[in-house]
C-alpha atoms as a PDB file:
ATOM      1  CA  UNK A   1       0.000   0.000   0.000  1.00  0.00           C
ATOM      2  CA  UNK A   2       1.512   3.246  -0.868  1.00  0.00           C
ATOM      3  CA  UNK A   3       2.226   6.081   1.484  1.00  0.00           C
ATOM      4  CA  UNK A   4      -0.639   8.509   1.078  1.00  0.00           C
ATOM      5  CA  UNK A   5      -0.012  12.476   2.091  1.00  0.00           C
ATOM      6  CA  UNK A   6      -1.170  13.413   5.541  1.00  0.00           C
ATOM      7  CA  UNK A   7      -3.946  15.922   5.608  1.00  0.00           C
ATOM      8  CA  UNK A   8      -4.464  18.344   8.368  1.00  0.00           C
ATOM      9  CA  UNK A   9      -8.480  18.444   9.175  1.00  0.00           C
ATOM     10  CA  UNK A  10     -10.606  21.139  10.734  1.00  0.00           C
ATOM     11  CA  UNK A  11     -10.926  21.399  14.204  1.00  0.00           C
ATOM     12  CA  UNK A  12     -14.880  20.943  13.636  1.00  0.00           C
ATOM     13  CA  UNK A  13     -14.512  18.167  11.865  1.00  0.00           C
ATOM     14  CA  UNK A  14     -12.118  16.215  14.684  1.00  0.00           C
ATOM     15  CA  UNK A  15     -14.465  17.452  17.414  1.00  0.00           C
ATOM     16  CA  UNK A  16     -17.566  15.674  15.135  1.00  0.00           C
ATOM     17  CA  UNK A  17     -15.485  12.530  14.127  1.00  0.00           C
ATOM     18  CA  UNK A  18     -15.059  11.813  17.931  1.00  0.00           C
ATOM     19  CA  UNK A  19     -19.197  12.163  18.980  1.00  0.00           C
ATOM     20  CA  UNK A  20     -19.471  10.474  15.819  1.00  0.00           C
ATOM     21  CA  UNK A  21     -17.588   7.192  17.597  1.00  0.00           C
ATOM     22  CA  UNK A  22     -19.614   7.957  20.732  1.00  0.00           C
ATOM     23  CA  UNK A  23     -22.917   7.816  19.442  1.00  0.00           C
ATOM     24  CA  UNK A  24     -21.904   4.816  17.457  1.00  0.00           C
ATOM     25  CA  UNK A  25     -20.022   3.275  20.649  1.00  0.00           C
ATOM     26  CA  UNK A  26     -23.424   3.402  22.542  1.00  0.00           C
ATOM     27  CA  UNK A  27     -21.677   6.105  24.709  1.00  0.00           C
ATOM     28  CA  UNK A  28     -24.272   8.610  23.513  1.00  0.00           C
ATOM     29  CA  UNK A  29     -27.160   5.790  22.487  1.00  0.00           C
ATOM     30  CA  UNK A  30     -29.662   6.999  20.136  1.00  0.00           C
ATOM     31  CA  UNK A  31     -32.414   9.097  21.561  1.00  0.00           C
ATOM     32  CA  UNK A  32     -30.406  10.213  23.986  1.00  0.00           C
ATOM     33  CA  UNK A  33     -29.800  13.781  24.590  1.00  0.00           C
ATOM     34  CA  UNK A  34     -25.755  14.820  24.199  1.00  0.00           C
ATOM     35  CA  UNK A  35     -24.610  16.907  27.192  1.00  0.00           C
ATOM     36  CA  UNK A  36     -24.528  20.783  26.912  1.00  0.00           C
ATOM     37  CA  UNK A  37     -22.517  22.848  24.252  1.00  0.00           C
ATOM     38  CA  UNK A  38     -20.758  24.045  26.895  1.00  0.00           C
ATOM     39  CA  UNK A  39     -19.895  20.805  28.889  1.00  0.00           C
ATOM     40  CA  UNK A  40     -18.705  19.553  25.727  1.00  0.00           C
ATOM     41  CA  UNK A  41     -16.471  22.235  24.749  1.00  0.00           C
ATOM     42  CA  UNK A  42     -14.875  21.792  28.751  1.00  0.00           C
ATOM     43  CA  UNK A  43     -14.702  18.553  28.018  1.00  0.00           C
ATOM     44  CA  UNK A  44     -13.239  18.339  24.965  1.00  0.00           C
ATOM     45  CA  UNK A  45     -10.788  21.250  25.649  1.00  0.00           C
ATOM     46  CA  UNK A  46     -11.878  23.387  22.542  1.00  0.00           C
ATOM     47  CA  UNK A  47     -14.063  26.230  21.882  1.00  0.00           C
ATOM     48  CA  UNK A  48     -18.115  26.292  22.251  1.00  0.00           C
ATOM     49  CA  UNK A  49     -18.271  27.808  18.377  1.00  0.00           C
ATOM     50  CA  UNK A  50     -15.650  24.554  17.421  1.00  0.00           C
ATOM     51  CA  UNK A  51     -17.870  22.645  19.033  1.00  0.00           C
ATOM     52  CA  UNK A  52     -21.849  24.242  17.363  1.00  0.00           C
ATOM     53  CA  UNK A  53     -19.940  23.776  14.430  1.00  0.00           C
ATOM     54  CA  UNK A  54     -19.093  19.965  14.926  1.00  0.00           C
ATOM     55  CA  UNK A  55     -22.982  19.519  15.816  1.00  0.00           C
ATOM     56  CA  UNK A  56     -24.010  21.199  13.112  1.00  0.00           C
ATOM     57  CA  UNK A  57     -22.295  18.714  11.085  1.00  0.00           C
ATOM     58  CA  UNK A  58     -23.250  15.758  12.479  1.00  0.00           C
ATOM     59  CA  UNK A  59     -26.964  17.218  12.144  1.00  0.00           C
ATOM     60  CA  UNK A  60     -26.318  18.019   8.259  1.00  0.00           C
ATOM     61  CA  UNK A  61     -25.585  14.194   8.298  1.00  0.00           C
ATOM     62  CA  UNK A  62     -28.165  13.289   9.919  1.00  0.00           C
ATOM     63  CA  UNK A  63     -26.549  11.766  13.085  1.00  0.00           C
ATOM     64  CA  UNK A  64     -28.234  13.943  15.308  1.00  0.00           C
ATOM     65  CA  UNK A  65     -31.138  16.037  15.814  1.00  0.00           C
ATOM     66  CA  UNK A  66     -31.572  19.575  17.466  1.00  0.00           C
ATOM     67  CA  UNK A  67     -35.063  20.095  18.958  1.00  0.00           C
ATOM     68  CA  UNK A  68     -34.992  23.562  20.098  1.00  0.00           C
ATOM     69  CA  UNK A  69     -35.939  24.434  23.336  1.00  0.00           C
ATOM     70  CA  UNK A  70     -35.002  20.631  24.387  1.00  0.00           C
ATOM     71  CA  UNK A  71     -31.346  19.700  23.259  1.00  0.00           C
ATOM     72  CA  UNK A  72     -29.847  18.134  20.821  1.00  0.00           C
ATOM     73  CA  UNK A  73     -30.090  14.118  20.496  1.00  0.00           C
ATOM     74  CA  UNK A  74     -28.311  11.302  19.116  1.00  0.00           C
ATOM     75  CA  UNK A  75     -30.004   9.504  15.647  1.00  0.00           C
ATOM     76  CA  UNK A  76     -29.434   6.361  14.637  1.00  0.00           C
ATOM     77  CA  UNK A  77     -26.829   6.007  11.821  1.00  0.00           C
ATOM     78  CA  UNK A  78     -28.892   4.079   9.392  1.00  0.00           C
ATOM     79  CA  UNK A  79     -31.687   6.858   9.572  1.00  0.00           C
ATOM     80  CA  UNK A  80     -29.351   9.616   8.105  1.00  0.00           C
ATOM     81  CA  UNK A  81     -30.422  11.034   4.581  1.00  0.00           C
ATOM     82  CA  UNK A  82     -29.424   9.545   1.998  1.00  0.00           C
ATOM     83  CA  UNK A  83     -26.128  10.962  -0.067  1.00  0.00           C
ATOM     84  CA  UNK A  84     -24.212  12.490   3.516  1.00  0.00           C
ATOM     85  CA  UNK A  85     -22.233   9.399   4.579  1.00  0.00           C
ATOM     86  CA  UNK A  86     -20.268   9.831   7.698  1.00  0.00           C
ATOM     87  CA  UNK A  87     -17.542  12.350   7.671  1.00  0.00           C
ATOM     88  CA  UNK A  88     -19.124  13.950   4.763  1.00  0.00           C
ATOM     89  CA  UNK A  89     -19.435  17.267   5.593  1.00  0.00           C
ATOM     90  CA  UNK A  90     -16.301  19.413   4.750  1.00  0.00           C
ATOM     91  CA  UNK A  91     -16.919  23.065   4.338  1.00  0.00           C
ATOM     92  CA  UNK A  92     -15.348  25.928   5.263  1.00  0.00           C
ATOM     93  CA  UNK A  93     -16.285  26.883   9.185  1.00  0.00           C
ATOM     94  CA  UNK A  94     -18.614  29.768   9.284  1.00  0.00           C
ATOM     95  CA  UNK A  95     -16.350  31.838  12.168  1.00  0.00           C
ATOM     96  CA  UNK A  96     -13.192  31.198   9.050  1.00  0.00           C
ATOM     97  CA  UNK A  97     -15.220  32.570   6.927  1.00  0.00           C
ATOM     98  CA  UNK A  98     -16.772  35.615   8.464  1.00  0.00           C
ATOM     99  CA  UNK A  99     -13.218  36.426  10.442  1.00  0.00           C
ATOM    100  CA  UNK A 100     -11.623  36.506   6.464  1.00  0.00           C
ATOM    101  CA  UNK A 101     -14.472  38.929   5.413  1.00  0.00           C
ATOM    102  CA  UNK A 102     -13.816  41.264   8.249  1.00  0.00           C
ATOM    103  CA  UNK A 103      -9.798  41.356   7.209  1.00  0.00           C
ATOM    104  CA  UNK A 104     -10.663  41.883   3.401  1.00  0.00           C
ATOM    105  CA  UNK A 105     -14.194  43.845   3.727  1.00  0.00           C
ATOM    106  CA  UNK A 106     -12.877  46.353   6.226  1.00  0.00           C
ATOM    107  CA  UNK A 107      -9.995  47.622   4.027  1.00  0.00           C
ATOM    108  CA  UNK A 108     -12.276  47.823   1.024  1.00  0.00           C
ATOM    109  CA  UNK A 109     -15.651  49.809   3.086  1.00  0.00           C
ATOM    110  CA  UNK A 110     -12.201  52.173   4.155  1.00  0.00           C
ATOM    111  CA  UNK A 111     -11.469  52.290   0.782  1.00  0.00           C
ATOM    112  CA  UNK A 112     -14.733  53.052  -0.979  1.00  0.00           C
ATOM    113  CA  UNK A 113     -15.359  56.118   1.676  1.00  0.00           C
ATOM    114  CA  UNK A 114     -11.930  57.865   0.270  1.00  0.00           C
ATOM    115  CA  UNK A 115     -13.412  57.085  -3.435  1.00  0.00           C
ATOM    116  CA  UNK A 116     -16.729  57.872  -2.439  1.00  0.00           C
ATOM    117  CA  UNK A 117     -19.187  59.144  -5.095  1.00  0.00           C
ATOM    118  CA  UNK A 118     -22.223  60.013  -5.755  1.00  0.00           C
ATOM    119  CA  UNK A 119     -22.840  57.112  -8.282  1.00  0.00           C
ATOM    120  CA  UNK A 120     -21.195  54.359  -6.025  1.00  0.00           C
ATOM    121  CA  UNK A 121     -24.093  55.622  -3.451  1.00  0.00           C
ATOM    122  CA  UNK A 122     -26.758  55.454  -5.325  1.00  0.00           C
ATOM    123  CA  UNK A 123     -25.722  51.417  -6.222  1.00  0.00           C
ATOM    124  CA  UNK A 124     -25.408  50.768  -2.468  1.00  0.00           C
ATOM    125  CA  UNK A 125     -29.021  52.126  -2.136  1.00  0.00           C
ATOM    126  CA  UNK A 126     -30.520  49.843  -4.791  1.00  0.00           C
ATOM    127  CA  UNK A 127     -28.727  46.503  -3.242  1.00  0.00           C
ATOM    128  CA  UNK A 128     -29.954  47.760  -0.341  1.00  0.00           C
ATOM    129  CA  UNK A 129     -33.425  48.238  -2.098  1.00  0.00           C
ATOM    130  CA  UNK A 130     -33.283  44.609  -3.025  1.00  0.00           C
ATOM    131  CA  UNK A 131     -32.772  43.049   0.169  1.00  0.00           C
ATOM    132  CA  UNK A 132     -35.559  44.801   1.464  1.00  0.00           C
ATOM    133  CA  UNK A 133     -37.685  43.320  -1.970  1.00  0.00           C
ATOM    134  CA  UNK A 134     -36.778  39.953  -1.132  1.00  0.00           C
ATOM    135  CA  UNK A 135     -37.376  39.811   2.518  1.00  0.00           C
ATOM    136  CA  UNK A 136     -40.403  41.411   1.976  1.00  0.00           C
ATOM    137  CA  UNK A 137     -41.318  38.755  -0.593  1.00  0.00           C
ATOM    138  CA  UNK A 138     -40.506  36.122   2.194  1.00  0.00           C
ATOM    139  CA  UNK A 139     -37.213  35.474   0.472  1.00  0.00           C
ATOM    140  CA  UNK A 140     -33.767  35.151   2.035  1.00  0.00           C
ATOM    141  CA  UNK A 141     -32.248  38.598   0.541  1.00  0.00           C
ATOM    142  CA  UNK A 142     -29.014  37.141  -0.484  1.00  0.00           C
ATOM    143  CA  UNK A 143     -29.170  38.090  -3.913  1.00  0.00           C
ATOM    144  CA  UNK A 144     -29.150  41.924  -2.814  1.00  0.00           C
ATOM    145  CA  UNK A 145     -26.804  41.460   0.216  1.00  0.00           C
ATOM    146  CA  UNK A 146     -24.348  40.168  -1.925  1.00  0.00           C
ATOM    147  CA  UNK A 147     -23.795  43.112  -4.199  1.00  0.00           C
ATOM    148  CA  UNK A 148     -23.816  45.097  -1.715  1.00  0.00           C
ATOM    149  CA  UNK A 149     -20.630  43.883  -0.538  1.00  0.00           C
ATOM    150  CA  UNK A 150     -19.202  43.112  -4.181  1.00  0.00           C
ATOM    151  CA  UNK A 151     -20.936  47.344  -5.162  1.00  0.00           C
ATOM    152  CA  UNK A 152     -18.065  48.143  -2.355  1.00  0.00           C
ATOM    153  CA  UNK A 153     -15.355  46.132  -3.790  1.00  0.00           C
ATOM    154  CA  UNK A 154     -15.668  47.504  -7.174  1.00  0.00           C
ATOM    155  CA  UNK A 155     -13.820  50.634  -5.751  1.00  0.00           C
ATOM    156  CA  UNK A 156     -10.680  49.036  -5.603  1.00  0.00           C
ATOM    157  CA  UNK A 157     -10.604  48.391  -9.274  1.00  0.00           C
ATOM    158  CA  UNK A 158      -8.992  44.714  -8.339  1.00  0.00           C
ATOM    159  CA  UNK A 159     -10.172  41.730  -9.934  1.00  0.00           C
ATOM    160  CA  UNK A 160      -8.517  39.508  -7.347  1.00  0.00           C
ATOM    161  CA  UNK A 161      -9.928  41.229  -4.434  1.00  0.00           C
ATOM    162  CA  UNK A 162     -13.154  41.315  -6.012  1.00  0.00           C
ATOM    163  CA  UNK A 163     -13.309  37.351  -6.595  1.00  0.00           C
ATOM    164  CA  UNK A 164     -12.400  36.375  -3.111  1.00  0.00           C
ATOM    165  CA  UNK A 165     -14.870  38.648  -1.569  1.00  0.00           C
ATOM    166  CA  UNK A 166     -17.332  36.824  -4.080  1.00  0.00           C
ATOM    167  CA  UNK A 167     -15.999  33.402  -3.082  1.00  0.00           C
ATOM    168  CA  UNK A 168     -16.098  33.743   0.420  1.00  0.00           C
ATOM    169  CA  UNK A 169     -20.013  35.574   0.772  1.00  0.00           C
ATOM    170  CA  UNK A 170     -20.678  32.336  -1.387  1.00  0.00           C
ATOM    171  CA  UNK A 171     -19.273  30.556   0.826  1.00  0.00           C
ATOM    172  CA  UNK A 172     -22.983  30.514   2.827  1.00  0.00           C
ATOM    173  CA  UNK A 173     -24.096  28.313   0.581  1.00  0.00           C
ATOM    174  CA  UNK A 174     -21.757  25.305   1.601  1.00  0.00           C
ATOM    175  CA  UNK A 175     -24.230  22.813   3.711  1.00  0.00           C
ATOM    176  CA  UNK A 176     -22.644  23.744   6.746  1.00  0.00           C
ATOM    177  CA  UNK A 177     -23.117  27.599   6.549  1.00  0.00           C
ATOM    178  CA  UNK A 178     -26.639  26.916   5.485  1.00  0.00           C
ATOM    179  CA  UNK A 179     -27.443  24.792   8.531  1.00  0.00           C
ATOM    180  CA  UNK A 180     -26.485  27.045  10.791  1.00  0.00           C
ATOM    181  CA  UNK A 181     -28.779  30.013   8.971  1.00  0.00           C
ATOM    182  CA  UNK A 182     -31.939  27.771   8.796  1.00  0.00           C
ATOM    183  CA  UNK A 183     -31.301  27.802  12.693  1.00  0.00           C
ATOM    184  CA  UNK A 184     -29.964  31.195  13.584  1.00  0.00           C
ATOM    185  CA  UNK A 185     -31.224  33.227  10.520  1.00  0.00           C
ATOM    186  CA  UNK A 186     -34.906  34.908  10.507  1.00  0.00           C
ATOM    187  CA  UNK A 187     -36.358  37.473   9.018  1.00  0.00           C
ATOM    188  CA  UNK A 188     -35.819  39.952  12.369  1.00  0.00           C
ATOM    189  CA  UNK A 189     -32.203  39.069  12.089  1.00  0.00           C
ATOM    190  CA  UNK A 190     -32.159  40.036   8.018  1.00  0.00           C
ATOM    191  CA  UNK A 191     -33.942  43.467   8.978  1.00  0.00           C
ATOM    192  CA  UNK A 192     -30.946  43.968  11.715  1.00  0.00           C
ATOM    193  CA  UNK A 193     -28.706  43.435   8.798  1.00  0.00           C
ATOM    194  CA  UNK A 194     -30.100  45.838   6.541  1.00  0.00           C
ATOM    195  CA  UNK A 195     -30.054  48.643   8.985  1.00  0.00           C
ATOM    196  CA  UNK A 196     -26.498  47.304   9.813  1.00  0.00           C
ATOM    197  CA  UNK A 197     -25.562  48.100   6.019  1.00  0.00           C
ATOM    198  CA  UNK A 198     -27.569  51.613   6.415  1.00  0.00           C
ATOM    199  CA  UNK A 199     -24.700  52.303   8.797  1.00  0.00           C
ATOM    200  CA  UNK A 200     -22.361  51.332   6.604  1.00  0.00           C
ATOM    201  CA  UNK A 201     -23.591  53.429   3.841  1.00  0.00           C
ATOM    202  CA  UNK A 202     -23.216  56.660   5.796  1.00  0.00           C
ATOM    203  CA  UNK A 203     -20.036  55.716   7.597  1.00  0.00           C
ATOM    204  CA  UNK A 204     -18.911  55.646   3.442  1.00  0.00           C
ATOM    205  CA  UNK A 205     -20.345  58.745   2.890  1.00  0.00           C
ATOM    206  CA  UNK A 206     -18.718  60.538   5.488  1.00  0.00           C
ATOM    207  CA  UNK A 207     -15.517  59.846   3.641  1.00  0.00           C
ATOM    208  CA  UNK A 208     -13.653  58.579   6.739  1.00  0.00           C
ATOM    209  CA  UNK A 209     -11.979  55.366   6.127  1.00  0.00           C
ATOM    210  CA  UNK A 210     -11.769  54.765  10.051  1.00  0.00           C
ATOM    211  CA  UNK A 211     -15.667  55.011  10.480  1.00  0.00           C
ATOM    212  CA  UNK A 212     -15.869  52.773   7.223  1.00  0.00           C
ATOM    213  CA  UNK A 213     -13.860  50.602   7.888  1.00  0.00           C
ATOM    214  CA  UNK A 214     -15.370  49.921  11.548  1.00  0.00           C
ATOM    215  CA  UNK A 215     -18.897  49.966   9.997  1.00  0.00           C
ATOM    216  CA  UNK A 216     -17.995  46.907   8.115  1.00  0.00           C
ATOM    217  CA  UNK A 217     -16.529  44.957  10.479  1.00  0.00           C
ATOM    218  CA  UNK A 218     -19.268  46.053  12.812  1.00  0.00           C
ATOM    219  CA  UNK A 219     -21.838  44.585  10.903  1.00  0.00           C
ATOM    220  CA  UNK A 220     -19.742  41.022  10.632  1.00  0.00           C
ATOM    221  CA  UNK A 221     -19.366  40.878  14.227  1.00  0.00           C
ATOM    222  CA  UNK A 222     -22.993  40.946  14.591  1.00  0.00           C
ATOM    223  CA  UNK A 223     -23.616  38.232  11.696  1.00  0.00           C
ATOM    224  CA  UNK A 224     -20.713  36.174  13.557  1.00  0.00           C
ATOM    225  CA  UNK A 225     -22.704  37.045  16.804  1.00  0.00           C
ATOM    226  CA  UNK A 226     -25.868  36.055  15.450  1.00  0.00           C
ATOM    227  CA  UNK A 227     -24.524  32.575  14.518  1.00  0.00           C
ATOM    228  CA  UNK A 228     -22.871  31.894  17.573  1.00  0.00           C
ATOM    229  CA  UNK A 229     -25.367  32.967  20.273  1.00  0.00           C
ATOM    230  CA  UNK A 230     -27.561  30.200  22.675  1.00  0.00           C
ATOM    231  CA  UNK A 231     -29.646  28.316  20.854  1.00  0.00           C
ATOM    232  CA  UNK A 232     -32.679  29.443  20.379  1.00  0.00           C
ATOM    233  CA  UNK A 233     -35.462  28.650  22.214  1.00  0.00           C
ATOM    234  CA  UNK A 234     -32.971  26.546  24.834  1.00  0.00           C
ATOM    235  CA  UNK A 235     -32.936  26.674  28.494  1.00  0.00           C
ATOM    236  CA  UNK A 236     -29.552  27.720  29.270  1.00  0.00           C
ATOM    237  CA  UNK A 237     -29.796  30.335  26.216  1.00  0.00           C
ATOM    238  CA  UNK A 238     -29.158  34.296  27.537  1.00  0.00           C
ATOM    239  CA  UNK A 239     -32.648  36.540  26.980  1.00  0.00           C
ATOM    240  CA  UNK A 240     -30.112  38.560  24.824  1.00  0.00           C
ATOM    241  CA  UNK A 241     -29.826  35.124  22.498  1.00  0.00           C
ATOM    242  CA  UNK A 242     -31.061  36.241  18.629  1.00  0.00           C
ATOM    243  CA  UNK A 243     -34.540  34.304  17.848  1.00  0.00           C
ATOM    244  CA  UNK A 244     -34.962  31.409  16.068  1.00  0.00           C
ATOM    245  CA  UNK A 245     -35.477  30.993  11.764  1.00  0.00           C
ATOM    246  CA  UNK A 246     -38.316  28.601  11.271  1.00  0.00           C
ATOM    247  CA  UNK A 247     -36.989  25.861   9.570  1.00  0.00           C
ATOM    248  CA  UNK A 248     -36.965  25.539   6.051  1.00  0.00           C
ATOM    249  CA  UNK A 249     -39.233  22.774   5.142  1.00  0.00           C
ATOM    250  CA  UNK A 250     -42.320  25.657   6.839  1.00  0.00           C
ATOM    251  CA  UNK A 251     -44.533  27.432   4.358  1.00  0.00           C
ATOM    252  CA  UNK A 252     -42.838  30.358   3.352  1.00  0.00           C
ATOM    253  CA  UNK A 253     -45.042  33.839   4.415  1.00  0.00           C
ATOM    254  CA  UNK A 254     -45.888  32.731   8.033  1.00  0.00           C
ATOM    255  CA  UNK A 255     -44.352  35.127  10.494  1.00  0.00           C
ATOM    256  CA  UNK A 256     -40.664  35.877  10.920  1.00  0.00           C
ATOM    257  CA  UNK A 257     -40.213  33.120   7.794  1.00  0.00           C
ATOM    258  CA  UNK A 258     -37.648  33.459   4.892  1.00  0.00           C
ATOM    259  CA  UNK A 259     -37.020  30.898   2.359  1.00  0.00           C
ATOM    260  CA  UNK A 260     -33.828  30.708  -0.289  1.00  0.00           C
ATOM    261  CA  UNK A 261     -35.469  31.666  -3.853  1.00  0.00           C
ATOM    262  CA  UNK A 262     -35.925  29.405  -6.716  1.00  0.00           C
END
């Protein structure tokens, strides 16, 4: 057998291999409910956001099951859906990503408010305009929150710049990204954002990089904070934890429901 190249794995993805061999080991048996996010992360010696993430992997592949406001239990292996075996789920964490965007995105919001013009203004207000559209339509506004952010990146003229800005917001649709928003993501939370980007419009306007530039990563603190927070609807969750999404699979219109557009 020949020697095969080591590769280094995500922290998420160790954390989920090893409740993967619990649950499997009867140490976790199915049906039962896994201790707390936090006891785990103590346990485990890692962060609680390392940890959400490894759950929300093992829930993308069906190995367990978060019932909010009770916990989050262990599912029998043959019951996950079809096409995730185990170990599956490889994507980019959400914290990477959104701790990348803040780097890039902050230099380029500082860099649009010295370049500032009328013109680039007036596109901000129609992605803007957009998002506001397609949430009111019930609709996840992703199509208008994501030129926003590429409207600002246009200033800098860069091509390169420009694509990894575009690869990295896409980056939300990788499985695991999109679990966590059909948990933490509702239409309250997409109104937050829009106002969030109001602030970042003016900060531009004002022509000073600094407020820019803090506007922007501002606003992805908040989406990483929105993420990260208690579950919703759990016990142990703060009252300042953000409010649940309905899930998916719900009629889109009913209250505080978004769906992805077709």
């Amino acid at each position: 057998m020949p020697i095969q190249q080591i590769e280094p794995r995500r922290l998420y993805r160790q954390i989920a291999d090893q409740l993967r061999r619990l649950i499997e080991g009867g140490e976790f048996p199915v049906g039962s409910r896994l201790p707390p996010e936090r006891d785990l992360a103590a346990q485990l010696g890692v962060s609680r956001p390392s940890v959400r993430e490894a759950l929300i992997a093992l829930e993308v592949e069906g190995l367990v099951e978060v019932r909010m406001g009770s916990g989050i239990y262990a599912c029998a292996a043959d019951l996950a859906p079809l096409g995730t075996p185990a170990g599956s789920v490889i994507a980019e964490p959400p914290l990477d990503v959104i701790r990348a965007r803040q780097t890039i995105e902050g230099e380029m919001a500082a860099n649009a408010a010295r370049h500032c013009t009328p013109a680039l203004l007036e596109a901000l207000a129609e992605a803007i305009a957009l998002m506001e559209e397609e949430a009111g339509a019930g609709h996840i506004p992703v199509r208008g929150d994501r030129l926003f952010h590429l409207r600002i990146t246009e200033v800098s003229e860069n091509s390169v710049l420009l694509r990894l800005v575009a690869e990295l917001f896409d980056e939300r649709h990788n499985p695991l990204f999109a679990q966590f928003g059909s948990h933490f993501e509702n239409a309250a939370s997409w109104m937050a954002a829009i106002a969030e980007h109001r602030t970042v419009v003016a900060a531009i306007a004002s022509g000073s990089a600094d407020a820019a530039r803090a506007a922007m990563c501002e606003h992805l603190e908040l989406s990483h904070s929105r993420f990260y927070a208690a579950w919703p609807g759990n016990a142990e969750s703060p009252a300042a934890a953000a409010p649940a999404r309905p899930r998916r699979k719900k009629a889109a219109g009913t209250a505080n429901s978004l769906s992805e557009e077709t």
